[in-house]
Protein backbone atom coordinates (compact mmCIF):
# COMPACT_ATOMS: atom_id res chain seq x y z
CA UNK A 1 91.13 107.45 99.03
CA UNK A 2 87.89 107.84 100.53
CA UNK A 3 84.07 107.16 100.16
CA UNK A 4 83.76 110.86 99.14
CA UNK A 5 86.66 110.13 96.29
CA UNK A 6 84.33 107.33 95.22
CA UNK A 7 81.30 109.27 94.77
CA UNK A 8 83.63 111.57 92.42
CA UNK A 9 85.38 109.45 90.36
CA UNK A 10 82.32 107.17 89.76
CA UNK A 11 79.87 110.06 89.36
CA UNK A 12 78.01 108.74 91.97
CA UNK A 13 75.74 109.56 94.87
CA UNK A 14 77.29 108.76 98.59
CA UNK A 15 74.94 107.22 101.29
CA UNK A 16 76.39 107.24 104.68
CA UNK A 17 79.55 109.27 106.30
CA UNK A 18 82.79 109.70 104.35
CA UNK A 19 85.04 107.11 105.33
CA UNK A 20 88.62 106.02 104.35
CA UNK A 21 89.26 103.30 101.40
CA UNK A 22 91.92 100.94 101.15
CA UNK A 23 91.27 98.12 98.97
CA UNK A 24 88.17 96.72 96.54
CA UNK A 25 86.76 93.18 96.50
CA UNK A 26 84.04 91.77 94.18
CA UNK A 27 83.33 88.26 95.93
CA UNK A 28 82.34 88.54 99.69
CA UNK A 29 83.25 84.73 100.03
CA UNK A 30 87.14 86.07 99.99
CA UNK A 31 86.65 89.72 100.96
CA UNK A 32 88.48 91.00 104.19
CA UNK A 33 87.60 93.53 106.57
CA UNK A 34 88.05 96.99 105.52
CA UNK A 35 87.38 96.43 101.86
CA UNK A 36 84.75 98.13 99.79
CA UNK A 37 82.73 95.39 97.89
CA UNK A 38 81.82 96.23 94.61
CA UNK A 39 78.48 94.73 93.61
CA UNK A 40 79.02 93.66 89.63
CA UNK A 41 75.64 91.82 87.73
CA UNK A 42 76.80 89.22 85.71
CA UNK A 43 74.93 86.50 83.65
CA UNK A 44 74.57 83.58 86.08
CA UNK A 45 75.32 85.96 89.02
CA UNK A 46 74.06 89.10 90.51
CA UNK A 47 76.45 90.86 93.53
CA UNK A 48 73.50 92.94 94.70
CA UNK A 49 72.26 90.02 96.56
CA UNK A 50 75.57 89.64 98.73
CA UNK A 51 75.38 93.14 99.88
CA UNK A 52 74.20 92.55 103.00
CA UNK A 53 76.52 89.52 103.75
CA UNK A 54 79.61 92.35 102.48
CA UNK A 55 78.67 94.28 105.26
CA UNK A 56 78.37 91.66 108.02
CA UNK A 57 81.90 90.56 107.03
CA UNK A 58 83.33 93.75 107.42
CA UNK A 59 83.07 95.80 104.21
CA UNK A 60 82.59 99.76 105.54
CA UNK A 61 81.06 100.65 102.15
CA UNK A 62 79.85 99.21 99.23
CA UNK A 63 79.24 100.33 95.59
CA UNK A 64 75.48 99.24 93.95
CA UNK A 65 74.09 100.30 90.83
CA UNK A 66 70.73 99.24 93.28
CA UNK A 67 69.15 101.63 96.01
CA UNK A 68 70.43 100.05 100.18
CA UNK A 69 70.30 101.35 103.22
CA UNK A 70 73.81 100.45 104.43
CA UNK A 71 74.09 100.06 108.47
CA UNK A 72 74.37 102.99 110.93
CA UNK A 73 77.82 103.94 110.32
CA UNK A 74 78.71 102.55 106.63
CA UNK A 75 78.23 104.01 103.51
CA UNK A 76 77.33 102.93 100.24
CA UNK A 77 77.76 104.73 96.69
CA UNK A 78 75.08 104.70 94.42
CA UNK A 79 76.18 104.20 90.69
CA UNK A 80 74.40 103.88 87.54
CA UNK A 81 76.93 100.99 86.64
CA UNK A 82 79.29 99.11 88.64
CA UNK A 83 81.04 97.82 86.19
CA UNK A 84 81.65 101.04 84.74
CA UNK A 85 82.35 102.50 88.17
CA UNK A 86 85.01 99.58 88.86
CA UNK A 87 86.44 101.31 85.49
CA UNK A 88 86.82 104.62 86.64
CA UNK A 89 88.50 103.98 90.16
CA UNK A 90 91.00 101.67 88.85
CA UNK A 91 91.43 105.05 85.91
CA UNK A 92 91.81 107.40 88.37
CA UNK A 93 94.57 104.74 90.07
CA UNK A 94 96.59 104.75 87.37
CA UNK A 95 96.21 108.14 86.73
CA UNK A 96 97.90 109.11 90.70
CA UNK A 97 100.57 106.21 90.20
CA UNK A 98 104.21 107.81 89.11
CA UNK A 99 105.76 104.25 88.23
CA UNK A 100 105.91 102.02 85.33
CA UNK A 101 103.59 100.37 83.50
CA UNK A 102 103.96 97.41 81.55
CA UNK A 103 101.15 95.42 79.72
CA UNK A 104 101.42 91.81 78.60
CA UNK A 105 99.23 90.32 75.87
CA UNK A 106 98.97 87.98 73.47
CA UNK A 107 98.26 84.33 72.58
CA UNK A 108 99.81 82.41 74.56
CA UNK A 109 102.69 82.74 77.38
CA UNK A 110 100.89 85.49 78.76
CA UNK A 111 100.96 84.83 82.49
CA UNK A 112 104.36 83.25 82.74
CA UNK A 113 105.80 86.29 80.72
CA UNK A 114 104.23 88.39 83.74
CA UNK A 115 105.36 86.30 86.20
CA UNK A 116 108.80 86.49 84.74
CA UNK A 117 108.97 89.33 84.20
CA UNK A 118 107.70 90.86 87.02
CA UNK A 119 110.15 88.38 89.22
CA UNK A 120 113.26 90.12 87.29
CA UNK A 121 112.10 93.52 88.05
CA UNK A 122 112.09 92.76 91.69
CA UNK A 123 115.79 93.24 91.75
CA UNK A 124 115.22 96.78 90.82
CA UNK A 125 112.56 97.67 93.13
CA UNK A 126 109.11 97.17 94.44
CA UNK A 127 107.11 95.16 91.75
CA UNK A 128 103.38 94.71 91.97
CA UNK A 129 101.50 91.91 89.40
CA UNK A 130 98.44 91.36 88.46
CA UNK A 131 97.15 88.57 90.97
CA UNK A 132 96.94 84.96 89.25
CA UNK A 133 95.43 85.63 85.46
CA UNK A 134 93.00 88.54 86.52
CA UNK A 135 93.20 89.58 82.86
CA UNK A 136 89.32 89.80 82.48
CA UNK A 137 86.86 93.65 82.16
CA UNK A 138 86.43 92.67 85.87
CA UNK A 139 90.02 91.26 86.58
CA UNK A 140 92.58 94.01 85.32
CA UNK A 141 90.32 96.83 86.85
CA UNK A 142 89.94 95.30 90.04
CA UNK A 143 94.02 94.74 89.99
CA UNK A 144 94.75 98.44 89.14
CA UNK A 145 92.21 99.36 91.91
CA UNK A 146 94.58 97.26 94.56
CA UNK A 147 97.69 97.92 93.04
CA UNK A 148 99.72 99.79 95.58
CA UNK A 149 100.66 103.55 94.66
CA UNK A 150 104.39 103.21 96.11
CA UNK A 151 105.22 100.68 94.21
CA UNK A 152 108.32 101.39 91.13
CA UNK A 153 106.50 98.71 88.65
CA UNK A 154 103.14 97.17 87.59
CA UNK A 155 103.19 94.24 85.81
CA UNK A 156 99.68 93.80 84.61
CA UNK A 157 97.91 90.50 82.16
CA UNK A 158 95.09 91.71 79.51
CA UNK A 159 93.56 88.57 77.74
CA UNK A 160 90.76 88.92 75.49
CA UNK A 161 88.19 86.79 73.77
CA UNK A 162 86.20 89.58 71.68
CA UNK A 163 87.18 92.58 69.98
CA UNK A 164 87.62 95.73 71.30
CA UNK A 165 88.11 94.05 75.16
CA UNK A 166 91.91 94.65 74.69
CA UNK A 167 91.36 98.17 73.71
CA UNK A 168 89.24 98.89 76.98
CA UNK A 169 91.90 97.68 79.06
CA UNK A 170 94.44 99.60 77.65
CA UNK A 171 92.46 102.57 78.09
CA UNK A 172 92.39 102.14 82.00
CA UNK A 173 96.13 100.56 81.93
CA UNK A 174 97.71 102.56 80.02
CA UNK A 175 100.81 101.24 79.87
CA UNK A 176 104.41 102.41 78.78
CA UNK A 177 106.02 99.26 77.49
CA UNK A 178 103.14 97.07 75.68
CA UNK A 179 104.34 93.23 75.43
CA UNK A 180 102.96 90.82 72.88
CA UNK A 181 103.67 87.59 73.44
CA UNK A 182 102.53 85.47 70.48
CA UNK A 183 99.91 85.49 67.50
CA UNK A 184 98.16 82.04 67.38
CA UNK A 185 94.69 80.92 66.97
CA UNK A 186 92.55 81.52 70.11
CA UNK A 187 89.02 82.38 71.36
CA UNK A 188 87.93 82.27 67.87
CA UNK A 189 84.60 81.57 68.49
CA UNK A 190 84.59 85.52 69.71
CA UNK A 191 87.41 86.24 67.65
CA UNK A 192 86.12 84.97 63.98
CA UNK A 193 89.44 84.18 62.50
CA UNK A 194 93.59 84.36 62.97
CA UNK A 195 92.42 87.98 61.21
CA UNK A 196 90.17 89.23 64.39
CA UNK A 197 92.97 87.54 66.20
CA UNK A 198 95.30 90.27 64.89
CA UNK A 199 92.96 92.90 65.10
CA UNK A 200 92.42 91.81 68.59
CA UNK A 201 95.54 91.93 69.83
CA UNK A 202 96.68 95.02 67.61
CA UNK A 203 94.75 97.20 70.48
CA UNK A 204 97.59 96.31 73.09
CA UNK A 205 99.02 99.22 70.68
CA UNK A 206 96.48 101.64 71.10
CA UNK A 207 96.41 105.56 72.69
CA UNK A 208 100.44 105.15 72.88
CA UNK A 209 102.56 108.03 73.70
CA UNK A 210 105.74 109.23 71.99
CA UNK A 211 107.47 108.17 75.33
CA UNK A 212 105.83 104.65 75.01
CA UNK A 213 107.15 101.44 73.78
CA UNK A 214 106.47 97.59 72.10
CA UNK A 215 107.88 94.28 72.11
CA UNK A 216 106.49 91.73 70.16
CA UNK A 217 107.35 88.66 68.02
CA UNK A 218 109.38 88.99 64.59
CA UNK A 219 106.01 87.57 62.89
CA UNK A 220 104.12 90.53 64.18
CA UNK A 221 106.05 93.30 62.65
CA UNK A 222 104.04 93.02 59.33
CA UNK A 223 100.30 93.52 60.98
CA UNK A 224 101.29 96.68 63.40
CA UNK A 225 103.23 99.82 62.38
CA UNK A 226 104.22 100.71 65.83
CA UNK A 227 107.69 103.38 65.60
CA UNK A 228 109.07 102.44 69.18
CA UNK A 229 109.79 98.62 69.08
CA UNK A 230 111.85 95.66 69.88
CA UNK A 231 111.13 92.23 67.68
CA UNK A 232 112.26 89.31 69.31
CA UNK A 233 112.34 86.29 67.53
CA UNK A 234 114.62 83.66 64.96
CA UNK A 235 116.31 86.40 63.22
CA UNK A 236 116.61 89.12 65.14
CA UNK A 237 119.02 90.58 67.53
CA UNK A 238 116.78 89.19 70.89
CA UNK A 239 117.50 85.28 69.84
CA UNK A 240 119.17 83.27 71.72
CA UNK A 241 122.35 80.61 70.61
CA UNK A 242 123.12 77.32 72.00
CA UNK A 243 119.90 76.45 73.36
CA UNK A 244 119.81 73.41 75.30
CA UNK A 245 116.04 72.63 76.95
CA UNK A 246 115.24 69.38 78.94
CA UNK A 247 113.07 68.63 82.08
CA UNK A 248 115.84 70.47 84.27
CA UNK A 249 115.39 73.16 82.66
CA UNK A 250 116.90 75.37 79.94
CA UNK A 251 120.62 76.56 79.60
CA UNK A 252 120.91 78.97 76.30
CA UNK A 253 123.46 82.00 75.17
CA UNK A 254 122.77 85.65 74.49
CA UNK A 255 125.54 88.22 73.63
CA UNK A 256 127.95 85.80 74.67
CA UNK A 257 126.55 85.41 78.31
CA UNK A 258 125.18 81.94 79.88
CA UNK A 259 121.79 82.17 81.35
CA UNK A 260 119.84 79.35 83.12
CA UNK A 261 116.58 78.74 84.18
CA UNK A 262 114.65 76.10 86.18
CA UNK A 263 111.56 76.35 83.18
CA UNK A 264 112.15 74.02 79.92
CA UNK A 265 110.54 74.78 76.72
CA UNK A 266 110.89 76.83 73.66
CA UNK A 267 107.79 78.98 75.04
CA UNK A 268 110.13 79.69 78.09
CA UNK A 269 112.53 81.03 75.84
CA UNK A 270 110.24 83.24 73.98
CA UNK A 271 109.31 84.70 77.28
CA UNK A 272 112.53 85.30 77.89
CA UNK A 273 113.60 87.15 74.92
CA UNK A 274 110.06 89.09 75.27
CA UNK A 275 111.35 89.78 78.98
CA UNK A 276 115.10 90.83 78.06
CA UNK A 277 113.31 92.87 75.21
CA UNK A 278 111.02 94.85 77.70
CA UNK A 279 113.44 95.08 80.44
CA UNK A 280 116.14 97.07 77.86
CA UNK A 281 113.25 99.39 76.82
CA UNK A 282 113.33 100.13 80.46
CA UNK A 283 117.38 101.03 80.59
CA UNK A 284 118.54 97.70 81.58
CA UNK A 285 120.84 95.25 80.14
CA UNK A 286 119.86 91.51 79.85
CA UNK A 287 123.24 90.08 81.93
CA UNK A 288 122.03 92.48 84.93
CA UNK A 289 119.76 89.38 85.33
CA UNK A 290 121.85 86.64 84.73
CA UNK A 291 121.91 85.04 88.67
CA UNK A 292 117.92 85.92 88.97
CA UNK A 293 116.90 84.13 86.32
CA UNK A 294 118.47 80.90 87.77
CA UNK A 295 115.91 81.36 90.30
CA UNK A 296 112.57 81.49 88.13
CA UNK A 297 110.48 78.25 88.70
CA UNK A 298 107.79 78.95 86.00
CA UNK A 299 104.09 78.96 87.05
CA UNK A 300 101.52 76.23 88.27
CA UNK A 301 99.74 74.62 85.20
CA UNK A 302 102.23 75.85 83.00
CA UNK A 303 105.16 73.38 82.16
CA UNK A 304 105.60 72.61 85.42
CA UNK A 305 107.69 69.56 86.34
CA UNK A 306 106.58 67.32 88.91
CA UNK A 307 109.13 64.30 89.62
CA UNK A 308 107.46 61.76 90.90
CA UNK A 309 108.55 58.21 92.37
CA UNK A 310 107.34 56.06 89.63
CA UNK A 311 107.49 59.00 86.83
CA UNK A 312 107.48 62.12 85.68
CA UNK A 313 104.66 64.58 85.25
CA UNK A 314 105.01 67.62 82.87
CA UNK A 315 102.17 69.67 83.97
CA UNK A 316 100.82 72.57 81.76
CA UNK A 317 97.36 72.18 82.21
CA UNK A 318 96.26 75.47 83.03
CA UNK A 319 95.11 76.30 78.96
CA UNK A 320 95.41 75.19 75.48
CA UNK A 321 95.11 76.58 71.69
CA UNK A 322 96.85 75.10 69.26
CA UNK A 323 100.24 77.98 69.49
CA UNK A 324 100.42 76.77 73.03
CA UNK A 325 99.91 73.20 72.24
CA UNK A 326 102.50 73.27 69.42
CA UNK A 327 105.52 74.37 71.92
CA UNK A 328 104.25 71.78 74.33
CA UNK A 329 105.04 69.10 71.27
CA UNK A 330 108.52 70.75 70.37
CA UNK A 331 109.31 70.30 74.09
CA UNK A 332 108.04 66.75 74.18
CA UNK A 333 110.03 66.43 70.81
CA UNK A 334 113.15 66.79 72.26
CA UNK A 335 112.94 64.34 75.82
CA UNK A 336 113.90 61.16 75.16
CA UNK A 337 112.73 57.77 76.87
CA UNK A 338 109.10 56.57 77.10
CA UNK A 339 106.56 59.36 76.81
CA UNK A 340 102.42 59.48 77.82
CA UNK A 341 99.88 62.02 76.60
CA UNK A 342 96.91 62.94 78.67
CA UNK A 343 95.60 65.86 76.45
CA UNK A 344 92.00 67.98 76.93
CA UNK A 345 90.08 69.64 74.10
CA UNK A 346 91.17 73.11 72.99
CA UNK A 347 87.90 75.05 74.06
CA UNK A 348 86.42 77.92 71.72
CA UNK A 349 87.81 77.68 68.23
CA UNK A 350 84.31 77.95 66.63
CA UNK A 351 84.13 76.34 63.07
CA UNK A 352 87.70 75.78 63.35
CA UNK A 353 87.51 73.13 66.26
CA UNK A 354 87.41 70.06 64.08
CA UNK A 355 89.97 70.44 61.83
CA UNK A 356 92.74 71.79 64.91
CA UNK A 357 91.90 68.39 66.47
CA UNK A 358 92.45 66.24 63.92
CA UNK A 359 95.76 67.90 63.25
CA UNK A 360 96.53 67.45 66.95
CA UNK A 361 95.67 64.18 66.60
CA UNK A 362 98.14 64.11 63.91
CA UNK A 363 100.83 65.92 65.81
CA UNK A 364 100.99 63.59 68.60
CA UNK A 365 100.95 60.36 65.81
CA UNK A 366 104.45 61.97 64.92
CA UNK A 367 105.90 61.88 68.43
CA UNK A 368 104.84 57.58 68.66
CA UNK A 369 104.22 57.94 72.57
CA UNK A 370 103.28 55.07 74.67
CA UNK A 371 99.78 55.86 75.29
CA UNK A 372 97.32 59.25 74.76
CA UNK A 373 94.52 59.28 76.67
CA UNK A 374 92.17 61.78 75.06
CA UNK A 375 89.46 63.48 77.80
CA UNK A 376 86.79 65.65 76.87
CA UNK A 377 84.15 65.91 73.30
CA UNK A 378 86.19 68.00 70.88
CA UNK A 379 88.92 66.32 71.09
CA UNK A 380 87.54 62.93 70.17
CA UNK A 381 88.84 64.84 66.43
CA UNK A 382 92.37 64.09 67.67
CA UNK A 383 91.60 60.58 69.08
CA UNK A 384 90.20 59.41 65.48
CA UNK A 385 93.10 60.94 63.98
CA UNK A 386 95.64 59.33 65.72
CA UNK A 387 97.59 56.32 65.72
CA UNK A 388 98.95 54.32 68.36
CA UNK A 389 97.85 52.94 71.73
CA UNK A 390 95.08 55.34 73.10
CA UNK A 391 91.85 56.01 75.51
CA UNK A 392 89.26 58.99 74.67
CA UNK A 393 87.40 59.29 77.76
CA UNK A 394 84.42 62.04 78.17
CA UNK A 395 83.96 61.61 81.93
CA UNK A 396 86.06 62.44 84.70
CA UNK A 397 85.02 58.78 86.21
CA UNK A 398 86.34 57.27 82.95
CA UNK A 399 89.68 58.84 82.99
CA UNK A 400 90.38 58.36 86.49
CA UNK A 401 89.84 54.37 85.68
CA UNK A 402 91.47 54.59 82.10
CA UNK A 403 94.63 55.59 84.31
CA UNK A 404 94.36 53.50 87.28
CA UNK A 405 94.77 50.69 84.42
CA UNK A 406 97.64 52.34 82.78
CA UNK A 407 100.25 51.46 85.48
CA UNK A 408 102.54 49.76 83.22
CA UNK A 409 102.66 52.47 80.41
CA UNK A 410 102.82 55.31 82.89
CA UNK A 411 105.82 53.94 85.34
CA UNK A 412 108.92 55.28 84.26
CA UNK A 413 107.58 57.64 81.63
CA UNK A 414 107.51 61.63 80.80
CA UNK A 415 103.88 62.19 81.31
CA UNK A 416 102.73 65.47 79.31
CA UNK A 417 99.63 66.83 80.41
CA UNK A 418 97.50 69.98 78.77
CA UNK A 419 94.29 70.95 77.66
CA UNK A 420 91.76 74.06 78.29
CA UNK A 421 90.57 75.52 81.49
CA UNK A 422 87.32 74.46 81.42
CA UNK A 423 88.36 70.72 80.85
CA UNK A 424 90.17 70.84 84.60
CA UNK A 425 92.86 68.36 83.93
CA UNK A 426 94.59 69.50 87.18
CA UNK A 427 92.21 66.59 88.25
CA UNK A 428 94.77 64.26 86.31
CA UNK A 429 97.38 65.62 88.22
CA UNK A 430 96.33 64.74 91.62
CA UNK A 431 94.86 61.05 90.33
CA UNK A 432 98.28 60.23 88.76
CA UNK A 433 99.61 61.45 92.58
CA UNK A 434 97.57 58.30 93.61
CA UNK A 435 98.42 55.91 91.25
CA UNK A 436 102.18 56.83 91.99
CA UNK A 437 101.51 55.89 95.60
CA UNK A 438 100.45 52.73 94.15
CA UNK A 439 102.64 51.60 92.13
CA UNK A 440 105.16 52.20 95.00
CA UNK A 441 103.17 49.96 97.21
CA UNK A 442 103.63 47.62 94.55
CA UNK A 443 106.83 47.43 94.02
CA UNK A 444 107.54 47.50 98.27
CA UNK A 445 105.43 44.36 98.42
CA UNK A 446 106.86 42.32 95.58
């Protein structure tokens, strides 16, 4: 690709010489030499001020929707929306790639369904993902852009918090295998209801081919009429038997074949099934996988274990809704011994935020843990629902001291920590790595 391609595709005007293109960045704090920064307008942020800085770090062109003189020897292509241009390169991407597509949606186990998936499919060839959770209008485009034309698969996350921002990705992706993960309530402050929630997620099945397939959850089936399918699920023929699921891990049958996997949970499983479904659309039989699976580790911030000294930290803090949370309590559910909560609010459910948090609250009453310590506002809802020992804590000052005073209920307990992105608790994480440190000094000096 070159600067001359870009002016095509983006039905744009070229400033500058034609030069050759190899990759796209849209933040010049992480943008490498050689790579054409793309200068998007957002609401708190405008790129057009950075162009400058994109060329001093080595970009050779850039694309503005703003009239710049780029420096003797650069170009830049003029475009009447960058967004829109991002749109039509990463289009005309997918449009020159000869590989497989698959697309992963849903409502929860999104990114670890990718990441599984996509580490499977590395035994059959090259594999490219999309990069961390760049499932965004900005995100999936900018993936497709960089996604390399030689490889045999793309792997690629579309999340969603509005209507009609699943169907636009689908429309660039295209995909031939279309993987939904889950239906739960999520984003419904954009969303409206488990209704738009449906609708939502019903575009993942939009402009399909004859050629093109679905996987999604038994509970689906009644919302989408899609012809080409797989349902996995309780009940149908991608279930597995024998499940057993513990901080090690989980060790379950299917078709008479033992599979293993360094990932507990019954939303690891589902992601599993959802995998094996996929990878059989694709010509492949589940046991081809059998001794690759064994080495999946699952994903940061999603049920993660972290052993430490003094105790053990179940880390899926990375987001929350109440699907996820509800297969983070069936996990807890089944490990025995002393158990800890530290649970964030689940962020955008609208009118429905109250009432999920007092049910939380209610959830977690069931499960009798040692402690809960509740951190952020919404989820104050669960903290006056529940009963038992707990902490609500609103500042990031008050939780770090509500747990540097909770050495005796956290040391030798399962700690189980999850709440929303924007609530950070990643920052529990690394203050429960001090107080482990701690409480070892502790006991060396007694």
């Amino acid at each position: 690709m070159d600067t001359l391609t870009l002016a095509r595709v983006t039905s744009g005007k070229l400033i500058g010489p034609n030069l050759p293109v190899s990759s796209f960045s849209v933040d010049t704090r992480t943008l490498k030499p050689g790579q054409v920064f793309v200068a998007l307008k957002g609401e708190r942020f405008d790129g057009h001020d950075f162009i400058k800085e994109a060329y001093e770090k080595g970009a050779p062109a850039v694309i503005s929707q703003k009239p710049f003189s780029p420096p003797e020897g650069r170009s830049l292509v003029l475009v009447s929306s960058t967004l829109e241009a991002l749109r039509k390169i990463a289009a005309y991407k997918r449009s020159l790639f000869k590989g497989v597509v698959i697309g992963v949606g849903g409502s929860a186990g999104k990114t670890t369904t990718k990441e599984l998936l996509a580490f499977l499919l590395e035994e059959k060839g090259k594999v490219f993902k999309t990069p961390g959770n760049l499932n965004s209008q900005v995100g999936l485009p900018l993936s497709i852009a960089n996604a390399p034309l030689e490889a045999d698969f793309w792997v690629l996350e579309m999340g969603a918090s509005r209507l009609g921002e699943i169907r636009r990705l689908v429309e660039v992706a295209r995909p031939r295998v279309r993987v939904l993960t889950a239906l739960g309530e999520e984003h419904l402050e954009g969303f409206g209801s488990f209704e738009g929630v449906v609708r939502a997620n019903g575009e993942l099945f939009e402009f399909m081919k004859e050629e093109d397939a679905a996987v999604m959850p038994k509970e689906a089936e009644r919302f989408y009429g899609v012809k080409r399918r797989a349902l996995f699920g309780p009940g149908t023929p991608y279930w597995p038997s024998g499940v057993v699921t513990g901080l090690e891990g989980s060790r379950f049958r299917f078709r008479g074949v033992c599979f293993e996997a360094g990932v507990p949970g019954e939303g690891f499983l589902r992601s599993c099934m959802a995998s094996f479904a996929a990878l059989e659309l694709l010509g492949f039989r589940a046991e081809e996988f059998k001794e690759r699976l064994k080495g999946f580790r699952g994903v940061e911030g999603r049920m993660r274990v972290i052993k430490m000294r003094n105790f053990t930290v179940v880390d899926d803090c990375y987001n929350a809704n109440p699907l996820s949370f509800e297969n983070l309590l069936k996990t807890a559910a089944a490990v025995g011994g002393k158990k800890v909560f530290i649970v964030g609010d689940m962020l955008e459910l609208g009118s429905y935020s109250r009432a999920r948090h007092e049910e939380l609250g209610e959830k977690l009453t069931a499960l009798a843990p040692e402690l809960v310590v509740f951190y952020g506002k919404e989820v104050r809802y669960a903290y006056e629902r529940f009963k038992g020992k707990a902490v609500y804590c609103e500042r990031e000052e008050e939780l770090a001291e509500a747990l540097s005073r909770s050495g005796q209920e956290l040391k030798d307990a399962v700690i189980f920590i999850k709440g929303s992105r924007g609530v950070r608790l990643e920052r529990a994480v690394e203050l429960l790595g001090g107080i482990d440190d701690g409480l070892s000094r502790r006991d060396l000096s007694s």
